[in-house]
C-alpha atoms as a PDB file:
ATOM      1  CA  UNK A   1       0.000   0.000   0.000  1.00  0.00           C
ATOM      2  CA  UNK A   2       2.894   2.231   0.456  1.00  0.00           C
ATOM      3  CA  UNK A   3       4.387   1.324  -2.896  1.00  0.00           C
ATOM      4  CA  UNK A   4       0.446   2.438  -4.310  1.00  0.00           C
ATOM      5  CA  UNK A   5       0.625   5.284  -1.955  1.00  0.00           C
ATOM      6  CA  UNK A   6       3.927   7.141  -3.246  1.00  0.00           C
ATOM      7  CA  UNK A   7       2.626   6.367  -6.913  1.00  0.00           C
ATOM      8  CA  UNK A   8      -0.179   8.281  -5.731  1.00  0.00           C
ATOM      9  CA  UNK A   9       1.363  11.259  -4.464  1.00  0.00           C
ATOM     10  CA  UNK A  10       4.125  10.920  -7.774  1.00  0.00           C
ATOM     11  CA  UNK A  11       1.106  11.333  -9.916  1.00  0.00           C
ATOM     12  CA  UNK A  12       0.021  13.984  -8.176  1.00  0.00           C
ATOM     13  CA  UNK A  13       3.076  15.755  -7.658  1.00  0.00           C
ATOM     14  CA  UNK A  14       3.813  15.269 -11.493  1.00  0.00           C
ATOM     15  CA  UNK A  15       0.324  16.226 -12.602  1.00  0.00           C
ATOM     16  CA  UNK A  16       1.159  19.565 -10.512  1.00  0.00           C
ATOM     17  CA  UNK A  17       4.579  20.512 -12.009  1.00  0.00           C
ATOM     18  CA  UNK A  18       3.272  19.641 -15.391  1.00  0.00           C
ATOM     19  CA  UNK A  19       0.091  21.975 -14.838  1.00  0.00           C
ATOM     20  CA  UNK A  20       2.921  24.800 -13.298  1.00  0.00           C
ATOM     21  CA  UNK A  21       4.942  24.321 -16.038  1.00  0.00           C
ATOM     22  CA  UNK A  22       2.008  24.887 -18.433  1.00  0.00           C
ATOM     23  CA  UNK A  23       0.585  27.943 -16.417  1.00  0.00           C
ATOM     24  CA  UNK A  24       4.227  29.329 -16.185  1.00  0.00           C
ATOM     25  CA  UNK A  25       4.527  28.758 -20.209  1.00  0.00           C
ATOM     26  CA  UNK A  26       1.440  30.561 -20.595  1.00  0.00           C
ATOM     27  CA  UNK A  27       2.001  33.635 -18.016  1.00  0.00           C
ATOM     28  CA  UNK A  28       5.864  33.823 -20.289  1.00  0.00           C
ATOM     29  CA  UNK A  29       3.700  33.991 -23.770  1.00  0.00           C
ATOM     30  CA  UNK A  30       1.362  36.546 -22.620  1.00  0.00           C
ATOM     31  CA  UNK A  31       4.170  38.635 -21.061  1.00  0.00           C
ATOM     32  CA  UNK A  32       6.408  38.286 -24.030  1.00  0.00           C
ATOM     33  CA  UNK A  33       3.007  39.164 -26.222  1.00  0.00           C
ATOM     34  CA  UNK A  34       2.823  42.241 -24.327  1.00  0.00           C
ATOM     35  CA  UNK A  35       6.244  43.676 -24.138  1.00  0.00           C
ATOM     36  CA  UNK A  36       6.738  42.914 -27.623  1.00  0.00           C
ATOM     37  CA  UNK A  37       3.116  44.966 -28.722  1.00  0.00           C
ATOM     38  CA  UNK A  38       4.574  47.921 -26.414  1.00  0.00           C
ATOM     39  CA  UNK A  39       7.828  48.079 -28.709  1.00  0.00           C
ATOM     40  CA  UNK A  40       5.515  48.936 -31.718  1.00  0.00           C
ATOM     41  CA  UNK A  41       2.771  50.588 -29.908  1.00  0.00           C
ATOM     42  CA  UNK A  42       2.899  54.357 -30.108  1.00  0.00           C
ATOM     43  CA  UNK A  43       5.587  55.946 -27.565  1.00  0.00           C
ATOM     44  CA  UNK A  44       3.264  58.675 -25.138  1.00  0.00           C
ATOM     45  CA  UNK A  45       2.548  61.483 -25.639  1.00  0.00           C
ATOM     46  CA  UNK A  46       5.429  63.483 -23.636  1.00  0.00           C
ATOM     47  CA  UNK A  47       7.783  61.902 -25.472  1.00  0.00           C
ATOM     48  CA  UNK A  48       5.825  62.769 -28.962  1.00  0.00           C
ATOM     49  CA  UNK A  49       5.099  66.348 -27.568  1.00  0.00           C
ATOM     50  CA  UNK A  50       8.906  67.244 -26.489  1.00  0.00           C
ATOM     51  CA  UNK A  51       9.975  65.692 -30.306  1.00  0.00           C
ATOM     52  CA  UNK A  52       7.425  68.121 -31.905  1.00  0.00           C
ATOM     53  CA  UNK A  53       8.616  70.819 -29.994  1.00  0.00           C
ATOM     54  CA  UNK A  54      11.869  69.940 -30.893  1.00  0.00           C
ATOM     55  CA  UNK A  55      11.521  70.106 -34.482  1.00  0.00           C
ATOM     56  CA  UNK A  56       9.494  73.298 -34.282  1.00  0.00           C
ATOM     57  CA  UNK A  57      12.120  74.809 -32.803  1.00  0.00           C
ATOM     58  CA  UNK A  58      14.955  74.265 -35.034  1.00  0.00           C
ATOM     59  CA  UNK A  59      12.136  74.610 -38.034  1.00  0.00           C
ATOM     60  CA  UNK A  60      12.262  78.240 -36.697  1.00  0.00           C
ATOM     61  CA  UNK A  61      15.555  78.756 -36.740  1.00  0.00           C
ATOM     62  CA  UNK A  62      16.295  77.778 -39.987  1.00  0.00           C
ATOM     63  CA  UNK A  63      13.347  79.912 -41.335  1.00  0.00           C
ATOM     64  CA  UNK A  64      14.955  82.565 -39.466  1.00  0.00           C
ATOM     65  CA  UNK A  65      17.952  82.032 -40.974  1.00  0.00           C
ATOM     66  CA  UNK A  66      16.087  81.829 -44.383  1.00  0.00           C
ATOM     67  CA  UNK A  67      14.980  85.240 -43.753  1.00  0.00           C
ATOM     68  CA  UNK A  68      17.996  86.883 -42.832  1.00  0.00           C
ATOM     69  CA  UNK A  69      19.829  85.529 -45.725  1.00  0.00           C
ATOM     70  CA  UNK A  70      17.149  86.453 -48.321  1.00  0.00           C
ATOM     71  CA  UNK A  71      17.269  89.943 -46.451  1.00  0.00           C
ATOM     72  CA  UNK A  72      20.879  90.125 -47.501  1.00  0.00           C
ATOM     73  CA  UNK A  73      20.459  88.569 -50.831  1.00  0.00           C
ATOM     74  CA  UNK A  74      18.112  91.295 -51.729  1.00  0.00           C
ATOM     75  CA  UNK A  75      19.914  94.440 -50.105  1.00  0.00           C
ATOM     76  CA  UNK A  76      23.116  93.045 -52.144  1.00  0.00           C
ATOM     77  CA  UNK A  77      20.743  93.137 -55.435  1.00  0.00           C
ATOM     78  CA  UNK A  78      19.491  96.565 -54.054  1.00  0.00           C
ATOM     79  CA  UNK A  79      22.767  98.349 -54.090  1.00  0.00           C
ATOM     80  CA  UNK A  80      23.751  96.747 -57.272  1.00  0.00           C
ATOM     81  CA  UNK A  81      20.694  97.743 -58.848  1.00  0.00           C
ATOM     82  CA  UNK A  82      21.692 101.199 -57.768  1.00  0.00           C
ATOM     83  CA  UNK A  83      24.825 101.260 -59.207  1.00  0.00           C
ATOM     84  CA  UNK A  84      23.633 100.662 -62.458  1.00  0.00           C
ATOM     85  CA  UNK A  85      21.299 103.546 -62.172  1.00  0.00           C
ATOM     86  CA  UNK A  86      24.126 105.312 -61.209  1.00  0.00           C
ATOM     87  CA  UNK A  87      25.770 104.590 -64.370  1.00  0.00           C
ATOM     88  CA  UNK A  88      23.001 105.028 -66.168  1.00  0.00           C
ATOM     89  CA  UNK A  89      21.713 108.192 -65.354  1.00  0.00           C
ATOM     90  CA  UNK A  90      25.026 110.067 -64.557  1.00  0.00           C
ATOM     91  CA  UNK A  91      26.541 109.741 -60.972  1.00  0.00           C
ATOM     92  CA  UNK A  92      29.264 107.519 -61.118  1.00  0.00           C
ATOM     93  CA  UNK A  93      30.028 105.977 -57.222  1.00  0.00           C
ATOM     94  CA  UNK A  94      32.757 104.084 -58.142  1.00  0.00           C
ATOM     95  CA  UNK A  95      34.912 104.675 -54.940  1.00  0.00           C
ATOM     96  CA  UNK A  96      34.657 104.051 -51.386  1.00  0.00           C
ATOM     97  CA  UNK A  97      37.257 105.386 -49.252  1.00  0.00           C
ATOM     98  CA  UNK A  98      37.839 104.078 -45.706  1.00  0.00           C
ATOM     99  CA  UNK A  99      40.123 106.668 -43.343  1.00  0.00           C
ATOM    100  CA  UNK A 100      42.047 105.789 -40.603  1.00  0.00           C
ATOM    101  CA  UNK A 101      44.396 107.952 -40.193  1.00  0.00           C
ATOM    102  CA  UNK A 102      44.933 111.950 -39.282  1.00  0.00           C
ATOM    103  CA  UNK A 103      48.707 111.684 -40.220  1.00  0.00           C
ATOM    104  CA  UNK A 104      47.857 110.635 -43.603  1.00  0.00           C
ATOM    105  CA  UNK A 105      46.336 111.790 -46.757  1.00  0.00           C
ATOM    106  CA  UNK A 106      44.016 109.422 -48.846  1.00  0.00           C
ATOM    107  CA  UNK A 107      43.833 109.213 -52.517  1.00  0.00           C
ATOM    108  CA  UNK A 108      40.318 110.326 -54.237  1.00  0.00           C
ATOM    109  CA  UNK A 109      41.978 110.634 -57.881  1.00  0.00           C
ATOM    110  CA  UNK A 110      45.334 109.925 -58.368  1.00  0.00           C
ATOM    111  CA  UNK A 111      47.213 112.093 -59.068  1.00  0.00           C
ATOM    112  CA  UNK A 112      45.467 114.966 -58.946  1.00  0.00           C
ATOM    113  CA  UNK A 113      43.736 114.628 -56.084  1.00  0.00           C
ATOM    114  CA  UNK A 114      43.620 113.732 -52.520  1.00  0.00           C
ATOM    115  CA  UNK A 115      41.649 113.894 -48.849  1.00  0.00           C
ATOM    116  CA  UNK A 116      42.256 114.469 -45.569  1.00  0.00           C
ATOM    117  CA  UNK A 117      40.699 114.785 -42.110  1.00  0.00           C
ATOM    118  CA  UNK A 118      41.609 116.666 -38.952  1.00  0.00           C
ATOM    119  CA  UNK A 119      39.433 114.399 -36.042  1.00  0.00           C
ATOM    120  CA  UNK A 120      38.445 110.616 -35.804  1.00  0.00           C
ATOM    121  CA  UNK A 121      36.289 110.940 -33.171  1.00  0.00           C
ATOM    122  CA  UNK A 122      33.040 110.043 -34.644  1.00  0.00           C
ATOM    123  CA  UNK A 123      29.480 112.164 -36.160  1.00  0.00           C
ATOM    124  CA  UNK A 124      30.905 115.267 -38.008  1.00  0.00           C
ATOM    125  CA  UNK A 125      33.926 115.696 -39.370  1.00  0.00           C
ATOM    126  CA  UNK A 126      36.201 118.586 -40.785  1.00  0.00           C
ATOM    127  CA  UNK A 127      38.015 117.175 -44.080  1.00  0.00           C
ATOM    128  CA  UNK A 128      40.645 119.198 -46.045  1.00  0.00           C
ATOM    129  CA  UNK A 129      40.186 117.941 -50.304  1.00  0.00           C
ATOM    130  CA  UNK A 130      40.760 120.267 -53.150  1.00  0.00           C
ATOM    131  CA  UNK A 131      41.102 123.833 -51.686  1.00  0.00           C
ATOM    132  CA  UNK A 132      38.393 123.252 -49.315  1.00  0.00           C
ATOM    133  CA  UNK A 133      38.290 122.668 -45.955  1.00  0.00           C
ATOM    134  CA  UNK A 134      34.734 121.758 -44.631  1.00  0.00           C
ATOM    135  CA  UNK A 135      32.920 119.940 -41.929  1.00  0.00           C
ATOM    136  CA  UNK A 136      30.998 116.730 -43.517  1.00  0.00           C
ATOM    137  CA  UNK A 137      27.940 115.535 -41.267  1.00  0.00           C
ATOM    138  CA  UNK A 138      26.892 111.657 -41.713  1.00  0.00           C
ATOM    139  CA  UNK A 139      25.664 111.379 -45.436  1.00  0.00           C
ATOM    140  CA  UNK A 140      26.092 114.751 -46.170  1.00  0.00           C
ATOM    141  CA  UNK A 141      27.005 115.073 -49.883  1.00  0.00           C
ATOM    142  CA  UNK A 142      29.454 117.941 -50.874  1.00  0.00           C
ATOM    143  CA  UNK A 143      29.441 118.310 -54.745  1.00  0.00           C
ATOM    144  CA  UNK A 144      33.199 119.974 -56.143  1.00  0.00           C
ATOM    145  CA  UNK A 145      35.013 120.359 -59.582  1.00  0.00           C
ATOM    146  CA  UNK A 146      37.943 118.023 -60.913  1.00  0.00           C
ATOM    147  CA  UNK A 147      39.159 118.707 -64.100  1.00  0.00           C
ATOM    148  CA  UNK A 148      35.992 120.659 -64.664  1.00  0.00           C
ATOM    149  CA  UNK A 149      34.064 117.810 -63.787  1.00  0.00           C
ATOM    150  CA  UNK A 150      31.125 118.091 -61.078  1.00  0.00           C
ATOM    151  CA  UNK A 151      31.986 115.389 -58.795  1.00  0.00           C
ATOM    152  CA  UNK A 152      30.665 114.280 -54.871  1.00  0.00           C
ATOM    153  CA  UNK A 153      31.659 113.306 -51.578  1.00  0.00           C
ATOM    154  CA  UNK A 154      29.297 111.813 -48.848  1.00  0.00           C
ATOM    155  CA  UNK A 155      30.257 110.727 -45.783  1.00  0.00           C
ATOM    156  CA  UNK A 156      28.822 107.508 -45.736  1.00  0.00           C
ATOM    157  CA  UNK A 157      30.217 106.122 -41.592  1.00  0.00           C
ATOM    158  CA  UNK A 158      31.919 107.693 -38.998  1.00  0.00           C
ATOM    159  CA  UNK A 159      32.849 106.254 -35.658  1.00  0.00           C
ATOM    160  CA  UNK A 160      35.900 106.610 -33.317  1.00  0.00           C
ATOM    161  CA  UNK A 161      38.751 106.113 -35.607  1.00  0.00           C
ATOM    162  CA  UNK A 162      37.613 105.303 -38.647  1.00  0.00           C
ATOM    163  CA  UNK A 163      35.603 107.572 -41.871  1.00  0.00           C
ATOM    164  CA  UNK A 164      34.172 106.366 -44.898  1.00  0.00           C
ATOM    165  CA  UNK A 165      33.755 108.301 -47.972  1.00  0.00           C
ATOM    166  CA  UNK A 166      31.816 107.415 -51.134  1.00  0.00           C
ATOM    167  CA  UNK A 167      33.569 109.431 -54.294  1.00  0.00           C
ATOM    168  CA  UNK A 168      32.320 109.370 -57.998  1.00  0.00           C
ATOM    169  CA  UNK A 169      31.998 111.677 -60.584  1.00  0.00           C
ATOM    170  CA  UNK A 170      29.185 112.999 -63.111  1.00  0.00           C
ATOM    171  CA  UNK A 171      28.910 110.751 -66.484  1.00  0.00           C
ATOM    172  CA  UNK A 172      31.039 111.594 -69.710  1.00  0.00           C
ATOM    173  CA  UNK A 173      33.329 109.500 -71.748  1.00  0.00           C
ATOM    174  CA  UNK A 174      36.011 109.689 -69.089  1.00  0.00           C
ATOM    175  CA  UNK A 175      34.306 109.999 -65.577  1.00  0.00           C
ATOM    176  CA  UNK A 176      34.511 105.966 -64.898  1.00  0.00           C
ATOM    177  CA  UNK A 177      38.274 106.400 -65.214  1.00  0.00           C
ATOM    178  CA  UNK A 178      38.875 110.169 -63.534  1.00  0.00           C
ATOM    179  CA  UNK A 179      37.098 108.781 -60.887  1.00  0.00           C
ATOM    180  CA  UNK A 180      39.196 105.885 -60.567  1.00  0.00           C
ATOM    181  CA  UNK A 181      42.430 107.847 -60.536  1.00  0.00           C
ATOM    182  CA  UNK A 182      43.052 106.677 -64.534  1.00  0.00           C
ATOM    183  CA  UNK A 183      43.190 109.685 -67.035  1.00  0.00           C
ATOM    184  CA  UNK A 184      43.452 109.183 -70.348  1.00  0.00           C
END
């Protein structure tokens, strides 16, 4: 009776760890089920909201960027544009002259003629060219003769240090060059 006894309780025992083994094979399949759906499932929505915001954000920059570079883009086509004009119609502003110096004179038409100022210190300035001497306010335009040709002067900048001029002449066959310090 022992021997039917133990049998018994084997069977038992056995029938137990095979329904354990089953249930834990089943509770391993559904959890496996589940982690695996959560890899493909939609991440939430802080996640998706911080990403978006994200992406907004450097979308905004780089239109901002856009922006600034099509600003410059067009103010470059701008002053071109009024160059031609320039050309076109008669003024000639074919030099830009950047001063630095009180110790120095600086070439408007070589060799005939040249500028010169007395004060760096920024806003108006007195400037010695021709046989004139006379105090230029920012983009103030002074119109002179050279070679009997009416030409200008603007101050265009002026900070501590530094002036810059804008020279041309009026149109005629030669202005381009008399303006560029090249007579023929």
């Amino acid at each position: 009776m022992s021997n039917q006894r133990h049998t018994t309780v084997f069977t038992i025992m056995g029938s137990f760890f095979g329904v354990t083994c089953y249930v834990a094979s089943l509770v391993l399949a559904v959890f496996s089920f589940t982690v695996l759906s959560d890899r493909t499932s939609t991440p939430p929505a802080s996640i998706v909201a911080e990403q978006t915001n994200r992406l907004d954000q450097m979308e905004r920059q780089y239109l901002s960027r856009l922006k600034r570079y099509a600003t410059e883009l067009e103010m470059q086509e701008r002053r071109v544009s009024d160059l031609r004009t320039q050309v076109e119609t008669g003024w000639v502003a074919s030099k830009t002259v950047e001063v630095t110096s009180t110790t120095k004179g600086f070439w408007l038409v070589e060799p005939n003629l040249m500028l010169a100022v007395h004060q760096l210190t920024g806003g108006s300035i007195r400037v010695h060219f021709a046989d004139r001497d006379e105090k230029f306010l920012l983009a103030e335009r002074k119109t002179f003769l050279v070679d009997g040709r009416p030409c200008y002067l603007i101050l265009t900048e002026s900070v501590r240090g530094k002036a810059v001029f804008q020279f041309g002449c009026e149109k005629d066959d030669n202005s381009v060059e008399v303006a560029l310090g090249r007579q023929s």
